[in-house]
N, C-alpha and C. Protein backbone atom coordinates (compact mmCIF):
# COMPACT_ATOMS: atom_id res chain seq x y z
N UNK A 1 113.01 83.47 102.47
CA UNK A 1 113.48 84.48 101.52
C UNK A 1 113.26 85.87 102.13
N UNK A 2 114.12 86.66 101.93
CA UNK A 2 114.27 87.89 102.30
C UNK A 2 113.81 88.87 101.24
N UNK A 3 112.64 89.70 101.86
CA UNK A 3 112.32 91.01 100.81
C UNK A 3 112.30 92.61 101.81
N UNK A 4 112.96 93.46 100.46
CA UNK A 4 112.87 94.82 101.20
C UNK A 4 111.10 95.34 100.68
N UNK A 5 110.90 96.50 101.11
CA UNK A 5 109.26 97.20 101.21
C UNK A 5 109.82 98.18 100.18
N UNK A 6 109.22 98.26 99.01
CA UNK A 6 109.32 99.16 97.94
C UNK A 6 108.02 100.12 97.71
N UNK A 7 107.04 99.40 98.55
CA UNK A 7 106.02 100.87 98.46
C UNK A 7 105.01 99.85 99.53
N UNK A 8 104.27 100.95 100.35
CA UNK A 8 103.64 100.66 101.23
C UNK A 8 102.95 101.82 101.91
N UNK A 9 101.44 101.60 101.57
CA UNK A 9 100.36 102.58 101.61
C UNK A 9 100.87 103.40 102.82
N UNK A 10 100.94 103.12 104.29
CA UNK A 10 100.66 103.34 105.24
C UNK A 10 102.46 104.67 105.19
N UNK A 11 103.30 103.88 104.71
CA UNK A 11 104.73 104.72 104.45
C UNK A 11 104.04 106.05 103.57
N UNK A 12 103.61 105.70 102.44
CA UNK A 12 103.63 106.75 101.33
C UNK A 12 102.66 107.64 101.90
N UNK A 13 101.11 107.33 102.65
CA UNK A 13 100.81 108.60 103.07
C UNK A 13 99.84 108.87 101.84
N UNK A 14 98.88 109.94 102.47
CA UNK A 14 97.90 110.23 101.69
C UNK A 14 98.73 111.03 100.55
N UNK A 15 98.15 110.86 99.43
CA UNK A 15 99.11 111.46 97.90
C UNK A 15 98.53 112.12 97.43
N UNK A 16 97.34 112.26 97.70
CA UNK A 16 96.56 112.95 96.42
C UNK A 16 95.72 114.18 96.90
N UNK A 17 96.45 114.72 97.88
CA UNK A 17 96.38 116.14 98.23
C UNK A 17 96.22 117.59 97.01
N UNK A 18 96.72 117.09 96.21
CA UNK A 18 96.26 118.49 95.01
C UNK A 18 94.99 118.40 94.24
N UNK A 19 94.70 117.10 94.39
CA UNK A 19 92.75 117.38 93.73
C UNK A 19 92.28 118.24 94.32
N UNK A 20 91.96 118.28 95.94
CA UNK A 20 91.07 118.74 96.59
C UNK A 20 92.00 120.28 96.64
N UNK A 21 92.96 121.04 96.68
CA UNK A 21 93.93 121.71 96.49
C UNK A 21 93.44 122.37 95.32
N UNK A 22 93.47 121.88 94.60
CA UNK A 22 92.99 122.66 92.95
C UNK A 22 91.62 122.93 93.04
N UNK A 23 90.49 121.93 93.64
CA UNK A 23 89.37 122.71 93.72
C UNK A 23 89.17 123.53 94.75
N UNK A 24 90.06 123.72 95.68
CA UNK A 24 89.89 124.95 96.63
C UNK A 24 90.19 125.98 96.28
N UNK A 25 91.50 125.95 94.98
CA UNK A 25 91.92 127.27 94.49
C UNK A 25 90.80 127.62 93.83
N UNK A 26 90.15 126.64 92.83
CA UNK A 26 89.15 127.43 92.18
C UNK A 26 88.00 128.19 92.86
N UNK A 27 87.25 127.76 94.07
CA UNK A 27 86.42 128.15 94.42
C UNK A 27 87.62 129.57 95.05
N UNK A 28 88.25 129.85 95.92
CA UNK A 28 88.84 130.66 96.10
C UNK A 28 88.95 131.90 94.75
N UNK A 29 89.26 131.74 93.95
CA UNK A 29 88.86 132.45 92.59
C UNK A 29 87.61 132.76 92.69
N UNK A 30 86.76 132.36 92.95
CA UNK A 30 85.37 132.15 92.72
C UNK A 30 84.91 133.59 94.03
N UNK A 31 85.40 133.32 94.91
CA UNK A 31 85.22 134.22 96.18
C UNK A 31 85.75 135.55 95.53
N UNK A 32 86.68 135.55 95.22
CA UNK A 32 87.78 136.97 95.31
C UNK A 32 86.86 137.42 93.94
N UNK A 33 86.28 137.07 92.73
CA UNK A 33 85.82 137.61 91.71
C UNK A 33 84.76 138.28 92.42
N UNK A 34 83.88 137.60 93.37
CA UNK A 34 82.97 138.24 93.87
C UNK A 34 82.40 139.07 94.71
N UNK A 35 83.76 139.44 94.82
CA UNK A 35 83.96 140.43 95.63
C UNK A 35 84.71 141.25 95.52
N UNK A 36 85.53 141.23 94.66
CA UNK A 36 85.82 142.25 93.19
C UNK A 36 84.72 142.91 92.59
N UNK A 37 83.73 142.46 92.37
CA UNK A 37 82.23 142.65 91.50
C UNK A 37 81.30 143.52 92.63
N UNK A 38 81.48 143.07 93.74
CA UNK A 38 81.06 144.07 95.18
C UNK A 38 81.65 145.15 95.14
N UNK A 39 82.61 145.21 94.93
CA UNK A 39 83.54 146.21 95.19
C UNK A 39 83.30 147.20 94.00
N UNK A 40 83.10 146.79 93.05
CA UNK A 40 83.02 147.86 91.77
C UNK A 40 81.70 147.53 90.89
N UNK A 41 80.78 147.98 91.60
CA UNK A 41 79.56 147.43 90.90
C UNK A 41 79.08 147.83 89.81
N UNK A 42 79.89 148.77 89.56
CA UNK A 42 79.70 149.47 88.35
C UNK A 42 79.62 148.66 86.90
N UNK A 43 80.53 147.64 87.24
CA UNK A 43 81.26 146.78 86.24
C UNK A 43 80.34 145.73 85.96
N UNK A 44 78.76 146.06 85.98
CA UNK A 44 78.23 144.81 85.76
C UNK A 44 78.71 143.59 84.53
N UNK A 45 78.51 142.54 83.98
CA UNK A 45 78.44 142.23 82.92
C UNK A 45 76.93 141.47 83.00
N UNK A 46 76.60 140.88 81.70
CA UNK A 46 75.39 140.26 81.45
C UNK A 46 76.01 138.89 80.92
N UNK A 47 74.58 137.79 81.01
CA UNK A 47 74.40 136.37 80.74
C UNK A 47 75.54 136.07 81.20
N UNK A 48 75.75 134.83 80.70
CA UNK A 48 76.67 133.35 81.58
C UNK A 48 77.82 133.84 82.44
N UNK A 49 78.35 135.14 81.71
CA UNK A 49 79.75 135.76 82.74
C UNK A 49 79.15 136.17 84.24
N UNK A 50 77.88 136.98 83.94
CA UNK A 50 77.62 137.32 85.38
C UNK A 50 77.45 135.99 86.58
N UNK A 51 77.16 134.96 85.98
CA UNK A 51 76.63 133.92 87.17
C UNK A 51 77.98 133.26 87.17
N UNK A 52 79.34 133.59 86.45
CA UNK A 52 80.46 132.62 86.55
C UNK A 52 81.80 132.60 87.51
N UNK A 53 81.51 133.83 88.47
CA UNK A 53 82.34 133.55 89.56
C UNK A 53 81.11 132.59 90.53
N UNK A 54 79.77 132.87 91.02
CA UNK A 54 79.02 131.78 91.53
C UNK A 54 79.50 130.34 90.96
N UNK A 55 79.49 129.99 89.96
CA UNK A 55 79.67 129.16 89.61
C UNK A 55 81.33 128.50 89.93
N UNK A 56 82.01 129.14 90.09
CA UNK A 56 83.28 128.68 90.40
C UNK A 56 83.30 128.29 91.74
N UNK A 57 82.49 128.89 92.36
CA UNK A 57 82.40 128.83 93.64
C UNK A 57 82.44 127.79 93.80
N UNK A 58 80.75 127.29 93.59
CA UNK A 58 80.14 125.95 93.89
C UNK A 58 80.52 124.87 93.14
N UNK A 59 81.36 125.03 92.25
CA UNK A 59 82.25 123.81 91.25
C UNK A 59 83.38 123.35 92.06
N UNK A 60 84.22 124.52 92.37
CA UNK A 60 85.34 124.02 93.24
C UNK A 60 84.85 124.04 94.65
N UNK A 61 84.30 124.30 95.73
CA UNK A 61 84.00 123.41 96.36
C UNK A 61 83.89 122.01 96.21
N UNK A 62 82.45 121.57 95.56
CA UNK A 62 81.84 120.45 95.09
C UNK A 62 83.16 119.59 94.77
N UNK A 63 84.07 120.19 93.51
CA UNK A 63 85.35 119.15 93.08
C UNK A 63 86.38 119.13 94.55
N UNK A 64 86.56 120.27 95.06
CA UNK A 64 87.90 119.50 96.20
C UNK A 64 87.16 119.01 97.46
N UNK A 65 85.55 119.06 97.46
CA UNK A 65 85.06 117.79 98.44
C UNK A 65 84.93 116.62 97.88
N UNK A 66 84.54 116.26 96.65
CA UNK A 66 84.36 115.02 96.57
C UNK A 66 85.54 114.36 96.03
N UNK A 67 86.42 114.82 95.55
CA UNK A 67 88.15 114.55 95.44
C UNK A 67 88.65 114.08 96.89
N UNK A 68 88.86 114.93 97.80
CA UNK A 68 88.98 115.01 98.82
C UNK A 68 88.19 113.50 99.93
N UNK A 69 86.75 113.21 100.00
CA UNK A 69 86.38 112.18 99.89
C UNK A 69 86.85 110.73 99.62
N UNK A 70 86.54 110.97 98.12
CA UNK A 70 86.87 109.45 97.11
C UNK A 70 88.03 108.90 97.60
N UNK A 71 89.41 110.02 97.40
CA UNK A 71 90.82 109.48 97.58
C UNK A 71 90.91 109.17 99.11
N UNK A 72 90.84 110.06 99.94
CA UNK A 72 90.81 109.78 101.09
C UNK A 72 90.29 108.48 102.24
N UNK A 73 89.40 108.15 101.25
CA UNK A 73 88.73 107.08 101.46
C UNK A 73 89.11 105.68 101.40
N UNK A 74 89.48 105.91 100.11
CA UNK A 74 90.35 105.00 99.51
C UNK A 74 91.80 104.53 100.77
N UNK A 75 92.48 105.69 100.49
CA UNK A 75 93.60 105.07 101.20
C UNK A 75 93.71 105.13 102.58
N UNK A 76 92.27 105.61 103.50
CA UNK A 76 92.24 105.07 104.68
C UNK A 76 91.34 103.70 104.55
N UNK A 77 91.11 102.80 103.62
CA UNK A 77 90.29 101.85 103.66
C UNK A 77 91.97 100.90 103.26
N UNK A 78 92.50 101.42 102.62
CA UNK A 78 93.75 100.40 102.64
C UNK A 78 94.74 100.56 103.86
N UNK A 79 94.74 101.44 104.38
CA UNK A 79 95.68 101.68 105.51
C UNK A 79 94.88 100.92 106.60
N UNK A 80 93.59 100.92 107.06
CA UNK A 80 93.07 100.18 107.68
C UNK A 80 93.13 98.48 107.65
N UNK A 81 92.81 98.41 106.30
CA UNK A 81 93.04 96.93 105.71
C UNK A 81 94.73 95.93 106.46
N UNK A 82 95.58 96.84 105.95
CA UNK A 82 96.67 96.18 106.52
C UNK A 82 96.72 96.53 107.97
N UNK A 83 96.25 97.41 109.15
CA UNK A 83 96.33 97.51 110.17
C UNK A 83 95.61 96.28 110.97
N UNK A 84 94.62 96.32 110.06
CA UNK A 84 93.71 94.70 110.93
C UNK A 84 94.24 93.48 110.57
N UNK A 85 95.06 93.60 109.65
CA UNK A 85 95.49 92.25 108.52
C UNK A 85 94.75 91.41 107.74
N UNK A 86 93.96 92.46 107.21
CA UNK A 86 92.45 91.74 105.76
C UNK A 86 93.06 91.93 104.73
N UNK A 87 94.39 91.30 104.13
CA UNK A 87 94.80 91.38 102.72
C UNK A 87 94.46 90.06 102.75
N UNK A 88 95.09 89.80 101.64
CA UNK A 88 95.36 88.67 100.94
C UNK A 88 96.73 88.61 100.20
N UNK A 89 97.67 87.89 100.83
CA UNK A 89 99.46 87.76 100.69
C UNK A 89 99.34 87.18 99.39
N UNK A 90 100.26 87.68 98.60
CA UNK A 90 99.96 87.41 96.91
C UNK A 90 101.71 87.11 96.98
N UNK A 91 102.34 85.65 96.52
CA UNK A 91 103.61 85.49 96.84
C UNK A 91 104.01 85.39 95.60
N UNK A 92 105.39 85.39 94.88
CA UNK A 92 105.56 84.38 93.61
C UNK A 92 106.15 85.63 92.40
N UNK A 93 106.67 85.08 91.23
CA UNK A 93 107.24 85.83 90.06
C UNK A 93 106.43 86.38 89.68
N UNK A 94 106.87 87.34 89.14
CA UNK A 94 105.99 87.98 88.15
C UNK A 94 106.25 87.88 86.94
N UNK A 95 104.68 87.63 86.06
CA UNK A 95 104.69 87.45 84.32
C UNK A 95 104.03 87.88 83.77
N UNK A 96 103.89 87.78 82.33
CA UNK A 96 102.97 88.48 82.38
C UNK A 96 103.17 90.08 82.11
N UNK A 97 104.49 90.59 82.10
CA UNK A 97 104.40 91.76 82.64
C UNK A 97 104.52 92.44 81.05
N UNK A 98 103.38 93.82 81.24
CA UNK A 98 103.57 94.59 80.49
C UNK A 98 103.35 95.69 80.71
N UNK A 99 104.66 96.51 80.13
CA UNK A 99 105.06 98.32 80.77
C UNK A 99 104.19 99.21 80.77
N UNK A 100 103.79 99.99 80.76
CA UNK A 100 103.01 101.65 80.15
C UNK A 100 104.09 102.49 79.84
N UNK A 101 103.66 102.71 77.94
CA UNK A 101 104.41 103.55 77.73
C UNK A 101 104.98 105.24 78.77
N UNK A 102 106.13 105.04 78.33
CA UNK A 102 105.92 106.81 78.43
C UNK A 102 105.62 107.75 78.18
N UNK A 103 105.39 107.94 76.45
CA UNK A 103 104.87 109.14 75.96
C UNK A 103 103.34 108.80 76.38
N UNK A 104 102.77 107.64 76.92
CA UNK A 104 101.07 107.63 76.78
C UNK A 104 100.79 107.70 78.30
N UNK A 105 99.95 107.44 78.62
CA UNK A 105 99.01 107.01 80.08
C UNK A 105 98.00 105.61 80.29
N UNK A 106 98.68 104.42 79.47
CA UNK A 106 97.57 103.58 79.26
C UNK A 106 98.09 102.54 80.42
N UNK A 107 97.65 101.61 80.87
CA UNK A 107 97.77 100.67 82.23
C UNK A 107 99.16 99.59 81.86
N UNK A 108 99.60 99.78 83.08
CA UNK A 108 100.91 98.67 83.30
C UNK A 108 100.29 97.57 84.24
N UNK A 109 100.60 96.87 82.98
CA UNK A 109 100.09 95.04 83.78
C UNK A 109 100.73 93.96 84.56
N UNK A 110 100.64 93.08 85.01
CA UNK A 110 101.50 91.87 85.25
C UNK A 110 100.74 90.73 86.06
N UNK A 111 101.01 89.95 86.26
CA UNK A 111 100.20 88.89 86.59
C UNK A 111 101.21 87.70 87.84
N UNK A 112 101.31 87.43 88.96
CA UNK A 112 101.60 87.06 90.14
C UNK A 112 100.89 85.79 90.84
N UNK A 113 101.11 84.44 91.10
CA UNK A 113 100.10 83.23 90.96
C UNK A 113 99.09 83.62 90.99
N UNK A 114 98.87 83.80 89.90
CA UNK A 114 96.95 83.63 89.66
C UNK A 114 96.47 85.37 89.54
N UNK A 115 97.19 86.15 90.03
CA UNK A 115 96.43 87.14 90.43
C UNK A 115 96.96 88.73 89.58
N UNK A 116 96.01 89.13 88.99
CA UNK A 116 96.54 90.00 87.72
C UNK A 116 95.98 91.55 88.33
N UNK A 117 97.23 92.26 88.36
CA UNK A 117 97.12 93.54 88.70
C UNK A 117 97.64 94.59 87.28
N UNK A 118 96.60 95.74 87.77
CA UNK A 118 96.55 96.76 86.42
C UNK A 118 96.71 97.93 86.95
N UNK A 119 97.49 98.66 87.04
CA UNK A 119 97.96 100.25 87.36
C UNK A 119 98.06 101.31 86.40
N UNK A 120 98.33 102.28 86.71
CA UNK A 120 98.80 103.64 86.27
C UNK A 120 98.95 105.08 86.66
N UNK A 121 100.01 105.42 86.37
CA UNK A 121 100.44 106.88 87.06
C UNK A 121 99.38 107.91 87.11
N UNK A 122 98.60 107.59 85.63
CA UNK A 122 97.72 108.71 85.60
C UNK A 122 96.36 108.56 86.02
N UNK A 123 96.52 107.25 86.91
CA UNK A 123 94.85 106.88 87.60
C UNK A 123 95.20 107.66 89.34
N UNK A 124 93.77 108.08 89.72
CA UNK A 124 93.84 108.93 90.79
C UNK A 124 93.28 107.78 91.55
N UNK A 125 93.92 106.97 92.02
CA UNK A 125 93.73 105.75 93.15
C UNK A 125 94.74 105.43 94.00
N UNK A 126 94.47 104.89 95.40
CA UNK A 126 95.50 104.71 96.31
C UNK A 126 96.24 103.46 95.57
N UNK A 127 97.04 103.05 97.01
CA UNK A 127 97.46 101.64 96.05
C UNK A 127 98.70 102.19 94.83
N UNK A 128 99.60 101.08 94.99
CA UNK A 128 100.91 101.00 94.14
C UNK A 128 100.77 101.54 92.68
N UNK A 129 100.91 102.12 92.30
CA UNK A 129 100.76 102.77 90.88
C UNK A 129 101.99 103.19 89.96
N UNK A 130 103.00 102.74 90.43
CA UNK A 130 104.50 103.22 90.01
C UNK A 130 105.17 102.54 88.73
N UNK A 131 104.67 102.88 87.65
CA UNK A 131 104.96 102.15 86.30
C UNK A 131 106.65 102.30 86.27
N UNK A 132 106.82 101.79 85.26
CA UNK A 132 108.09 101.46 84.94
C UNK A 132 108.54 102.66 84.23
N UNK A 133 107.77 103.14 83.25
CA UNK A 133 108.33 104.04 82.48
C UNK A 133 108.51 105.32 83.20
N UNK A 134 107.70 105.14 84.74
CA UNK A 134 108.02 106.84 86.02
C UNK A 134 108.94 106.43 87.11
N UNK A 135 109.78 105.48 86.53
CA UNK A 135 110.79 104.81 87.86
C UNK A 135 110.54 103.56 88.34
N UNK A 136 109.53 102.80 88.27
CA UNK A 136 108.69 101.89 88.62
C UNK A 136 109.41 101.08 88.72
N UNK A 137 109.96 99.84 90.02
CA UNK A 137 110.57 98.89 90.07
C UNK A 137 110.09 97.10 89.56
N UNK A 138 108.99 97.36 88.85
CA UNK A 138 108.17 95.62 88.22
C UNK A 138 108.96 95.73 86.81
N UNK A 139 109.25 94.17 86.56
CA UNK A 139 110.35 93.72 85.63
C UNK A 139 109.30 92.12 85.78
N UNK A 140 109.35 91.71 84.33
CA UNK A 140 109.20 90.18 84.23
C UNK A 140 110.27 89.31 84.74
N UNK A 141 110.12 88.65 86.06
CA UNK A 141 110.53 87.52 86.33
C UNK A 141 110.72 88.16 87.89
N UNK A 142 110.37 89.02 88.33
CA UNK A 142 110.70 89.48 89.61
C UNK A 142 110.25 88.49 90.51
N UNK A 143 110.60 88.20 91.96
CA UNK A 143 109.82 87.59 92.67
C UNK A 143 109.81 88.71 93.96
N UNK A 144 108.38 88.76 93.85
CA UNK A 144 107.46 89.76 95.04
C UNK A 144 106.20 89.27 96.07
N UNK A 145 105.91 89.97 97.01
CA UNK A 145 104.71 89.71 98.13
C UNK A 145 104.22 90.97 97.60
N UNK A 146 102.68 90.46 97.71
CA UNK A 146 102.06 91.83 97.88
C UNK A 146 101.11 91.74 99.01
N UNK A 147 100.48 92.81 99.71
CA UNK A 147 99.21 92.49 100.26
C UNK A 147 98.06 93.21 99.28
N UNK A 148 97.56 92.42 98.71
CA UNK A 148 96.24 92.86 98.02
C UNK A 148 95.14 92.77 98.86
N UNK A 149 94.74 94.17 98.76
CA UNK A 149 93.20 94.85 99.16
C UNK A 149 92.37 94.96 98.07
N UNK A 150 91.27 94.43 97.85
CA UNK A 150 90.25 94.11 96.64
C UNK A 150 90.87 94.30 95.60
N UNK A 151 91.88 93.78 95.19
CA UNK A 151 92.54 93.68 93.64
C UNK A 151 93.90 95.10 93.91
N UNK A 152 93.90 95.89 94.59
CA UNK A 152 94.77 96.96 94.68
C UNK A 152 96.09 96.74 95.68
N UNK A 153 97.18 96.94 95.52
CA UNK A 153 98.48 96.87 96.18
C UNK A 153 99.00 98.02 97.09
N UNK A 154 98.43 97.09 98.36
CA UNK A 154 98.88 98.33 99.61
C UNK A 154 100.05 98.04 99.71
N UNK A 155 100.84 97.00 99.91
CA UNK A 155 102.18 96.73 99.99
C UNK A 155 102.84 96.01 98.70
N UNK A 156 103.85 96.45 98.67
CA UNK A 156 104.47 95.52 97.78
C UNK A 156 106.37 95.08 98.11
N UNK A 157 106.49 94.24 98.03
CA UNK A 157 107.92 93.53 98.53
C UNK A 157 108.55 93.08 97.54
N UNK A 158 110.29 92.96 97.09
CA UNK A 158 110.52 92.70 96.21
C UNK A 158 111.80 91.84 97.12
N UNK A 159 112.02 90.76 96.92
CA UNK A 159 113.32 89.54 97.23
C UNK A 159 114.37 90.43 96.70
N UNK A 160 115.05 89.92 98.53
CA UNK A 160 117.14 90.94 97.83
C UNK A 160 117.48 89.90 96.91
């Protein structure tokens, strides 16, 4: 049987470039207030405002390193995975299947011999996440390969 590649870690590429992005802007905020405040010292303020460009600082750092980290991690531990070939080939229909709404963010399910995968658009994890209701190509009765990396879908294949 013949299948085309509908998503595949190593194609799609690290994704989750704006966590660590957003906490750089903030700490960046965090810099320029404080040196705004250098600049015009006149302008003291008192309690929690005065310590809250510091604080932006060391928040956004802290958030776009360990963002930066986690995800990164993630999808060089799956990109690796299929480079050595440590999946586990998951063959067969899919059943089982149930959508995630659109107006919500709650997990799109489905289940593949034996083996039950749970996604969502609005989870910050590598791995196939493409619900149905954001374009997502899983339909009950599909027949697909996946390579599963500890329960997560670095590849996924769908039969012409």
């Amino acid at each position: 049987m013949e299948y085309r590649v509908v998503f595949d870690v190593t194609e799609a590429g690290y994704r989750y470039w704006w966590g660590p992005l957003i906490g750089t802007a903030i700490a960046v905020i965090g810099v320029l207030r404080i040196l705004l405040r250098r600049r015009h010292p006149g302008s003291r303020t008192s309690g929690w405002r005065r310590y809250e460009p510091e604080f932006m600082l060391v928040f956004g750092a802290f958030a776009a390193t360990s963002m930066f980290l986690v995800t990164y991690t993630q999808y060089r531990e799956l990109v690796a995975a299929l480079e050595r070939r440590e999946y586990v080939v998951v063959e067969g229909v899919v059943h089982d299947f149930v959508p995630g709404p659109l107006s919500e963010h709650p997990m799109e399910s489905f289940e593949v011999a034996g083996h039950r995968y749970k996604y969502s658009n609005a989870m910050v994890q590598e791995g196939f996440n493409n619900t149905q209701s954001h374009g997502g190509p899983m339909r009950e009765g599909l027949r697909v390969r996946i390579a599963d990396v500890g329960g997560r879908i670095a590849r996924l294949e769908i039969a012409k």
